[in-house]
N, C-alpha and C. Protein backbone atom coordinates (compact mmCIF):
# COMPACT_ATOMS: atom_id res chain seq x y z
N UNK A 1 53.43 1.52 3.55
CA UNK A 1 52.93 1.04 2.28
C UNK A 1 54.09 0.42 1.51
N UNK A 2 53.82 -0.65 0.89
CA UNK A 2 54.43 -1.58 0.07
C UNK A 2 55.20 -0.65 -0.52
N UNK A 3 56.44 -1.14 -1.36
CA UNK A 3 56.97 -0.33 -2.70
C UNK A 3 56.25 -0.43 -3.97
N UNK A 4 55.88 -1.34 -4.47
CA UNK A 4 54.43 -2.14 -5.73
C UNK A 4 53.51 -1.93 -5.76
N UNK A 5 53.03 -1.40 -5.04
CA UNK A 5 51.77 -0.96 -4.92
C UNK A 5 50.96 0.06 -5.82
N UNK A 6 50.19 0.27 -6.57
CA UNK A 6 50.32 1.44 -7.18
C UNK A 6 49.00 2.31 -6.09
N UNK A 7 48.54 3.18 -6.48
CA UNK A 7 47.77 4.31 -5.40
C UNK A 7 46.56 4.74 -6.04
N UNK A 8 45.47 4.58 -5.39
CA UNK A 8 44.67 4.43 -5.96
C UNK A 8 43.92 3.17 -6.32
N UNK A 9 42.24 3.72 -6.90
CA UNK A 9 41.83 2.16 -7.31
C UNK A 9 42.20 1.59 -8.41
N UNK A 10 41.71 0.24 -8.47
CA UNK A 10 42.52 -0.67 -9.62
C UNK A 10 41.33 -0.24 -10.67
N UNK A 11 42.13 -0.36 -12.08
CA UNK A 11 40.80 -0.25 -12.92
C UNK A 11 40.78 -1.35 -13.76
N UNK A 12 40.00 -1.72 -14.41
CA UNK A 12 40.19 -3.54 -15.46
C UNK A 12 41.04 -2.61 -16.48
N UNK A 13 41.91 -3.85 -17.13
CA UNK A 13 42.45 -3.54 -18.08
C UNK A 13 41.59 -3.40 -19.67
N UNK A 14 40.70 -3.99 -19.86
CA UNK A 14 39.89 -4.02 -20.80
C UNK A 14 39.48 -2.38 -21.12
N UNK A 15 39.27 -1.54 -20.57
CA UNK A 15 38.82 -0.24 -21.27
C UNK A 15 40.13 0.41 -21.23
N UNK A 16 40.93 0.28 -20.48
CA UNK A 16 42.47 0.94 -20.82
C UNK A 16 42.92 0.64 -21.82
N UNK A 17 43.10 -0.45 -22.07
CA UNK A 17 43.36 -1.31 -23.80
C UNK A 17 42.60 -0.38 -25.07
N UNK A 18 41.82 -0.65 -24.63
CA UNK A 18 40.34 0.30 -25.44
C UNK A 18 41.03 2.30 -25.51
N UNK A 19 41.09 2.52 -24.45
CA UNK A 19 41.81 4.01 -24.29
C UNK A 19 42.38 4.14 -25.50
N UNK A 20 43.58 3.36 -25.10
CA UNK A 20 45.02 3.25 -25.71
C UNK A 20 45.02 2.96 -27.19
N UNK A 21 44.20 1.63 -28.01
CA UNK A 21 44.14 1.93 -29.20
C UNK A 21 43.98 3.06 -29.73
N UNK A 22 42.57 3.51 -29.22
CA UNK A 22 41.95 4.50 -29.75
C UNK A 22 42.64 5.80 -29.76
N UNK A 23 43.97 6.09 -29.14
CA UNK A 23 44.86 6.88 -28.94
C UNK A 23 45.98 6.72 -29.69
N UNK A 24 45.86 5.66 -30.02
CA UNK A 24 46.98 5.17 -31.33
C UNK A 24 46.68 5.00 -32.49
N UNK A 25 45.17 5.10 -32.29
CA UNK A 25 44.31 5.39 -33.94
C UNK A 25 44.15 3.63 -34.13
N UNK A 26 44.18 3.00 -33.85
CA UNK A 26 44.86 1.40 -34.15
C UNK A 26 42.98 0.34 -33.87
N UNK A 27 42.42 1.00 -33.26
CA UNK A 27 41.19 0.58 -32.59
C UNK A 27 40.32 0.25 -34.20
N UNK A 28 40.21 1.34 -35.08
CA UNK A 28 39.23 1.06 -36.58
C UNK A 28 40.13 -0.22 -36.99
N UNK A 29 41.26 -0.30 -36.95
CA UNK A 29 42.01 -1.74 -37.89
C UNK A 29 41.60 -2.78 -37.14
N UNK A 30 42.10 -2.49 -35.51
CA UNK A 30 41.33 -4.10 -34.87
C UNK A 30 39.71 -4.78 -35.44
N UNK A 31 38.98 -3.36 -35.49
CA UNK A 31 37.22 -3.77 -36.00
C UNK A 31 37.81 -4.10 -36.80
N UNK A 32 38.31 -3.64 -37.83
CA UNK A 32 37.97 -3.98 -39.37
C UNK A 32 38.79 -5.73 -39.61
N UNK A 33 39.96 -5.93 -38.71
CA UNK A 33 40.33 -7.52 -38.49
C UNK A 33 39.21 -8.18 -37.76
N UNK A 34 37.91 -8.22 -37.44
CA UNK A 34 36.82 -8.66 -36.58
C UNK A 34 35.97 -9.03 -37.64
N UNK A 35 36.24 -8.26 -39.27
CA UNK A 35 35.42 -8.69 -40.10
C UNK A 35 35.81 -10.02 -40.97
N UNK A 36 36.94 -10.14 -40.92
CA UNK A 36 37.89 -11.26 -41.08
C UNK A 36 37.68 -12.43 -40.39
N UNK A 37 37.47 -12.53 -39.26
CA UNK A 37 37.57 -12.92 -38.23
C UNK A 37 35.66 -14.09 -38.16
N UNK A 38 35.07 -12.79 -38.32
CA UNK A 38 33.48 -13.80 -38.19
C UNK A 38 33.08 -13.99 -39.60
N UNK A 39 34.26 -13.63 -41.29
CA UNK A 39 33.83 -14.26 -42.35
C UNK A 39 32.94 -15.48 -42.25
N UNK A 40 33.62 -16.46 -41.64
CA UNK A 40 32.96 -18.20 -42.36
C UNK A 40 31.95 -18.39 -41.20
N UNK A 41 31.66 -17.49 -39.87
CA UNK A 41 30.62 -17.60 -39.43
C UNK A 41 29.15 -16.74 -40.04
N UNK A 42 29.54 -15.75 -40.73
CA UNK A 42 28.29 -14.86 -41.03
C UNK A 42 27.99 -15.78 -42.73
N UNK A 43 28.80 -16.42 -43.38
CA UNK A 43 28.64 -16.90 -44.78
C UNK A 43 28.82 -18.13 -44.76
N UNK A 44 28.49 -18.85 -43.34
CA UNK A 44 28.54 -20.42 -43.42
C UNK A 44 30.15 -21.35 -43.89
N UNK A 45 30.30 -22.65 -43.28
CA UNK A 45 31.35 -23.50 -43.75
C UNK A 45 31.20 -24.05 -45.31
N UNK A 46 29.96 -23.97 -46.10
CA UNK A 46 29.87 -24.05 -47.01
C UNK A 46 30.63 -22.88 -48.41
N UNK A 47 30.47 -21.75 -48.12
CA UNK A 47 30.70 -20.43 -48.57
C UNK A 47 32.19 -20.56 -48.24
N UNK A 48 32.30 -20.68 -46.72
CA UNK A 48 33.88 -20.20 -46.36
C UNK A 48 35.15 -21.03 -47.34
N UNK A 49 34.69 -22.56 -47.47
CA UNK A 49 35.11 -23.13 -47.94
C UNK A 49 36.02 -22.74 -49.17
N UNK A 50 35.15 -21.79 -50.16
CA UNK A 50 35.44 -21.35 -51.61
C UNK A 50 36.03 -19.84 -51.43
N UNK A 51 35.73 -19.28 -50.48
CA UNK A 51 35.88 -17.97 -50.44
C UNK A 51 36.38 -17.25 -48.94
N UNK A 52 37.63 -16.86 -48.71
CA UNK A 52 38.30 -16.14 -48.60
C UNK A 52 38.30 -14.72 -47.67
N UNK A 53 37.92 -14.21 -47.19
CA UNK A 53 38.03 -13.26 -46.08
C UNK A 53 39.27 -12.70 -46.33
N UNK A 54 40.30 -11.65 -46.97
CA UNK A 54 41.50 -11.53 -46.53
C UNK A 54 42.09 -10.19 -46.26
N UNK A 55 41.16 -9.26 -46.09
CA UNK A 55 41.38 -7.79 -45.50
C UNK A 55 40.11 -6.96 -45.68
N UNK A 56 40.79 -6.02 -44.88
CA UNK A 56 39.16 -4.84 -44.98
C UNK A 56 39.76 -3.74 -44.55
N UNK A 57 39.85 -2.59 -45.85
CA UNK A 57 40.38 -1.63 -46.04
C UNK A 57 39.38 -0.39 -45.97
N UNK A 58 39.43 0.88 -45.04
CA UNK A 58 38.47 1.62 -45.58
C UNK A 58 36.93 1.21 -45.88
N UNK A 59 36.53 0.15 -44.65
CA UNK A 59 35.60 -0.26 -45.24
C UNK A 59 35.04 -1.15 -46.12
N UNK A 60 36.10 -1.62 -47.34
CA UNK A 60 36.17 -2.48 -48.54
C UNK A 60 36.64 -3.77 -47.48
N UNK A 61 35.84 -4.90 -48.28
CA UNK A 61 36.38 -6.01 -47.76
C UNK A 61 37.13 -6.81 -48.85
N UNK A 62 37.89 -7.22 -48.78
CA UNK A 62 38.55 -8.39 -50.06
C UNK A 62 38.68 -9.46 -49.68
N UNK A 63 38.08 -10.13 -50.83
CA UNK A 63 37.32 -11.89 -50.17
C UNK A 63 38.16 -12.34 -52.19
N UNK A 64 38.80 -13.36 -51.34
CA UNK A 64 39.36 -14.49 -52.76
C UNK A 64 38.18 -15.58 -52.72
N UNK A 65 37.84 -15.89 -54.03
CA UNK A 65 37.11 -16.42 -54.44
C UNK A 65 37.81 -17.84 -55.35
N UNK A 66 37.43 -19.44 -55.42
CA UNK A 66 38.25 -20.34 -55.72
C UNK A 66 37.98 -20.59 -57.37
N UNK A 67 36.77 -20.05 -57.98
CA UNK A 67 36.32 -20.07 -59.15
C UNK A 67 35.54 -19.13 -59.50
N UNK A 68 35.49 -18.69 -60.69
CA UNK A 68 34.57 -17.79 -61.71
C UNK A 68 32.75 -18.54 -60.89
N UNK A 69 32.85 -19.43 -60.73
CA UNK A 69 31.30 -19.72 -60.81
C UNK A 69 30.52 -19.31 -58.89
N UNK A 70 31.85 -19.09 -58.31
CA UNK A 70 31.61 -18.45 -57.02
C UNK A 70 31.93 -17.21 -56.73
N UNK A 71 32.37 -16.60 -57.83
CA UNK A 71 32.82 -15.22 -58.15
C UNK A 71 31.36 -14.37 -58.38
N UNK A 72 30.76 -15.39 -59.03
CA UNK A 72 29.44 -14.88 -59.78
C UNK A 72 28.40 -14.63 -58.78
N UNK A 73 28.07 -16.03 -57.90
CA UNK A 73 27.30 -16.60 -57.16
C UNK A 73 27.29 -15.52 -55.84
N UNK A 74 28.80 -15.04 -55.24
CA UNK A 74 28.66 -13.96 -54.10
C UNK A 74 28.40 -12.77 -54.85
N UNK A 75 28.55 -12.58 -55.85
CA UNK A 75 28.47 -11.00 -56.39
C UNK A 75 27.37 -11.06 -56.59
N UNK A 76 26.55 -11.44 -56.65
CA UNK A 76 24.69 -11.62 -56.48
C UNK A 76 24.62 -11.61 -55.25
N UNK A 77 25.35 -12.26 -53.84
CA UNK A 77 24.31 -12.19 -52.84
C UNK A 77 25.47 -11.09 -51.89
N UNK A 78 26.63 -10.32 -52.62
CA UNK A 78 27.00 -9.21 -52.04
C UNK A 78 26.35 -8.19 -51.13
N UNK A 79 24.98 -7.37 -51.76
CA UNK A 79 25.17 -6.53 -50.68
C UNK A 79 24.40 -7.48 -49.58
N UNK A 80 23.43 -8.58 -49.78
CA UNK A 80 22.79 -9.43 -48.52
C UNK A 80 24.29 -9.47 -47.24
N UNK A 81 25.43 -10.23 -47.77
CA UNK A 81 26.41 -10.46 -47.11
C UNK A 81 26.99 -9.38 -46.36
N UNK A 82 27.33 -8.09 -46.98
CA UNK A 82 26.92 -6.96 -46.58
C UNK A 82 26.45 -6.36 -44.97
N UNK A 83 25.19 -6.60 -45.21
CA UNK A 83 24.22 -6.77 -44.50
C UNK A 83 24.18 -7.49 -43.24
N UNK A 84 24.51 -8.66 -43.44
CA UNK A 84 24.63 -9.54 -42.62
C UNK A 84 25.76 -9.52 -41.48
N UNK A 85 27.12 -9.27 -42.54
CA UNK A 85 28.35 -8.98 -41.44
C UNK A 85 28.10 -7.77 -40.52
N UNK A 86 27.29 -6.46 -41.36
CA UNK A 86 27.58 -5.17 -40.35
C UNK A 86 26.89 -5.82 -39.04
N UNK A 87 25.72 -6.82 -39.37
CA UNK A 87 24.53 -6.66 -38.53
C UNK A 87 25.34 -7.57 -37.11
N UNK A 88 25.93 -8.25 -37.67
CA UNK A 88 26.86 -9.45 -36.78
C UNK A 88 27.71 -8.54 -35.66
N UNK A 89 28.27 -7.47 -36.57
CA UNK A 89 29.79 -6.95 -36.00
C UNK A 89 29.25 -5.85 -34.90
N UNK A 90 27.71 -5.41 -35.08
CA UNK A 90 26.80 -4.45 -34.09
C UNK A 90 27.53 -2.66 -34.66
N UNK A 91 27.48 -3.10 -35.94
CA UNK A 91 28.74 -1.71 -36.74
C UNK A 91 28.66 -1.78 -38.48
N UNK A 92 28.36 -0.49 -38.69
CA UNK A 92 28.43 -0.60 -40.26
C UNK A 92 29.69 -0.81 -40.44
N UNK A 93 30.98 -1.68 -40.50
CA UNK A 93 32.45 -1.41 -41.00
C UNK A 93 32.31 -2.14 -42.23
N UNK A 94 31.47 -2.56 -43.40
CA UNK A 94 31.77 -2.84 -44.46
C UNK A 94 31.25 -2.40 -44.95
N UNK A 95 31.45 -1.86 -46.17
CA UNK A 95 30.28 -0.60 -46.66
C UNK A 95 30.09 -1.64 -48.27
N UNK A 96 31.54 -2.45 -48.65
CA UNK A 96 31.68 -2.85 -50.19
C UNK A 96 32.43 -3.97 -49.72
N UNK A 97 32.13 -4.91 -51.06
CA UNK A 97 32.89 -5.78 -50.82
C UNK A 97 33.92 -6.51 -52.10
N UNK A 98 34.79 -6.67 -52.68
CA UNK A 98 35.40 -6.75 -53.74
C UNK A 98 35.85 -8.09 -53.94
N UNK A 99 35.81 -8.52 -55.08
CA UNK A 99 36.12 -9.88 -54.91
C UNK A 99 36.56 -10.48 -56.38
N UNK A 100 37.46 -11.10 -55.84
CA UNK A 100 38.67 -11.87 -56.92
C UNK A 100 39.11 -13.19 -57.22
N UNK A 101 39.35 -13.45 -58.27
CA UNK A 101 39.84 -15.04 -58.06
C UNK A 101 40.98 -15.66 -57.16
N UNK A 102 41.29 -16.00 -56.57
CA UNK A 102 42.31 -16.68 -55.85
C UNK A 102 43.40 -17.65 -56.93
N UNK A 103 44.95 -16.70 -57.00
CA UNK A 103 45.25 -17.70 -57.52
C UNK A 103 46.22 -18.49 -56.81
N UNK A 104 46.37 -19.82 -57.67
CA UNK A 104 47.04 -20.77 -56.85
C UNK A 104 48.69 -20.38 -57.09
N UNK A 105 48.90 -20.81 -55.79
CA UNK A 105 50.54 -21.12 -56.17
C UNK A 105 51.20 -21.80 -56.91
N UNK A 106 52.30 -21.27 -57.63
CA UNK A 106 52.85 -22.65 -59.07
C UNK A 106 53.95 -22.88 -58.44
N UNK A 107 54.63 -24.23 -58.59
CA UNK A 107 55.52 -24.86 -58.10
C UNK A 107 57.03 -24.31 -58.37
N UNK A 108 58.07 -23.96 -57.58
CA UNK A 108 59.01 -23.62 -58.27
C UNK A 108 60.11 -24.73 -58.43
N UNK A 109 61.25 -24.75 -58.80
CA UNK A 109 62.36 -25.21 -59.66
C UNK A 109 62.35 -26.61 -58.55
N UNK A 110 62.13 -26.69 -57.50
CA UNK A 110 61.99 -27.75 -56.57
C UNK A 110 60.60 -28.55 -56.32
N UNK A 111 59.75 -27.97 -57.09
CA UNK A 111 58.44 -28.67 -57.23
C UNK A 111 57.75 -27.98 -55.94
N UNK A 112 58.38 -27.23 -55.33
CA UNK A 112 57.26 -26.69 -53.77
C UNK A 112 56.71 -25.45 -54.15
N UNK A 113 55.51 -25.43 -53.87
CA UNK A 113 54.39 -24.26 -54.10
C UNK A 113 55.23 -22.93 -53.40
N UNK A 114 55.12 -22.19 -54.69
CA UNK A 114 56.11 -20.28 -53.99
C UNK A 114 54.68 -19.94 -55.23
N UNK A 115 55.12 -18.29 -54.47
CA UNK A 115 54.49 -17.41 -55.72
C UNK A 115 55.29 -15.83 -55.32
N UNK A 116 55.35 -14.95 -56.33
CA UNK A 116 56.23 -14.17 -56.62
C UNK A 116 55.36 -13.14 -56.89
N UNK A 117 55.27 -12.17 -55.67
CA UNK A 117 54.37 -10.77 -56.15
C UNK A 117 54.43 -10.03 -57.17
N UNK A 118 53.11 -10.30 -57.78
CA UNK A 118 53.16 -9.32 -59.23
C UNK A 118 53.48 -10.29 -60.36
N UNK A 119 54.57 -11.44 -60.23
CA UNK A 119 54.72 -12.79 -61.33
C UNK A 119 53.57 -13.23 -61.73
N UNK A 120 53.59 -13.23 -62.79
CA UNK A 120 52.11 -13.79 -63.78
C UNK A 120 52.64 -15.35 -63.95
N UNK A 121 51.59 -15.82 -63.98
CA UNK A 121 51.50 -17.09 -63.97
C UNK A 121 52.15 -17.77 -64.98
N UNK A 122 52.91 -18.66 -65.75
CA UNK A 122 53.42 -19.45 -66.72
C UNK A 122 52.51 -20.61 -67.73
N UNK A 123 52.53 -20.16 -68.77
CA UNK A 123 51.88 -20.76 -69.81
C UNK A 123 52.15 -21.21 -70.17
């Protein structure tokens, strides 16, 4: 017998992967990046456009929103959306969904878009 060989049958790597998260606890964060992931398919290129997908914590999803008037507009069709992603993902992983304005980046001393965690914006 070869030296490389290993002994025994081969098994796919796909449920070993699977093992192994789930042994590293790491498997709930991959789902919960899956909700990220099929945002602008479960809420359309129209929706995605204005709004934001950008984590999912515990369940909570946080979606940036580009204006007050689409801030309004998903927080009415929240829990539908809700709804829609668990039904997509074949998994309740969003239970809530939170949602904020997106703000823009302000230009710094060189005119190129920075922003500074926690820096409030300039008036």
């Amino acid at each position: 017998m070869s030296k490389g060989r290993a002994r025994g049958p081969l098994e796919p790597v796909g449920p070993l992967v699977e093992r192994l998260l789930r042994r590293l606890g790491l498997d709930r964060r991959l789902e919960e990046q899956r909700v990220v992931a099929v945002w602008p398919e479960v809420v359309g290129p129209t929706v995605a456009a204005e709004a934001e997908a950008t984590a999912v914590r515990d369940g909570v999803l946080f979606v940036d929103v580009a204006s007050n008037v689409w801030l309004q507009e998903l927080g009415l069709l929240r829990d539908r959306i809700v709804e829609r992603l668990n039904a997509r993902l074949g998994a309740p992983l969003v239970r809530k969904i939170v949602l904020s304005i997106a703000r823009p980046p302000h230009p710094d001393a060189e005119g190129r878009a920075s922003q500074v965690e926690g820096e409030e914006p300039h008036v």
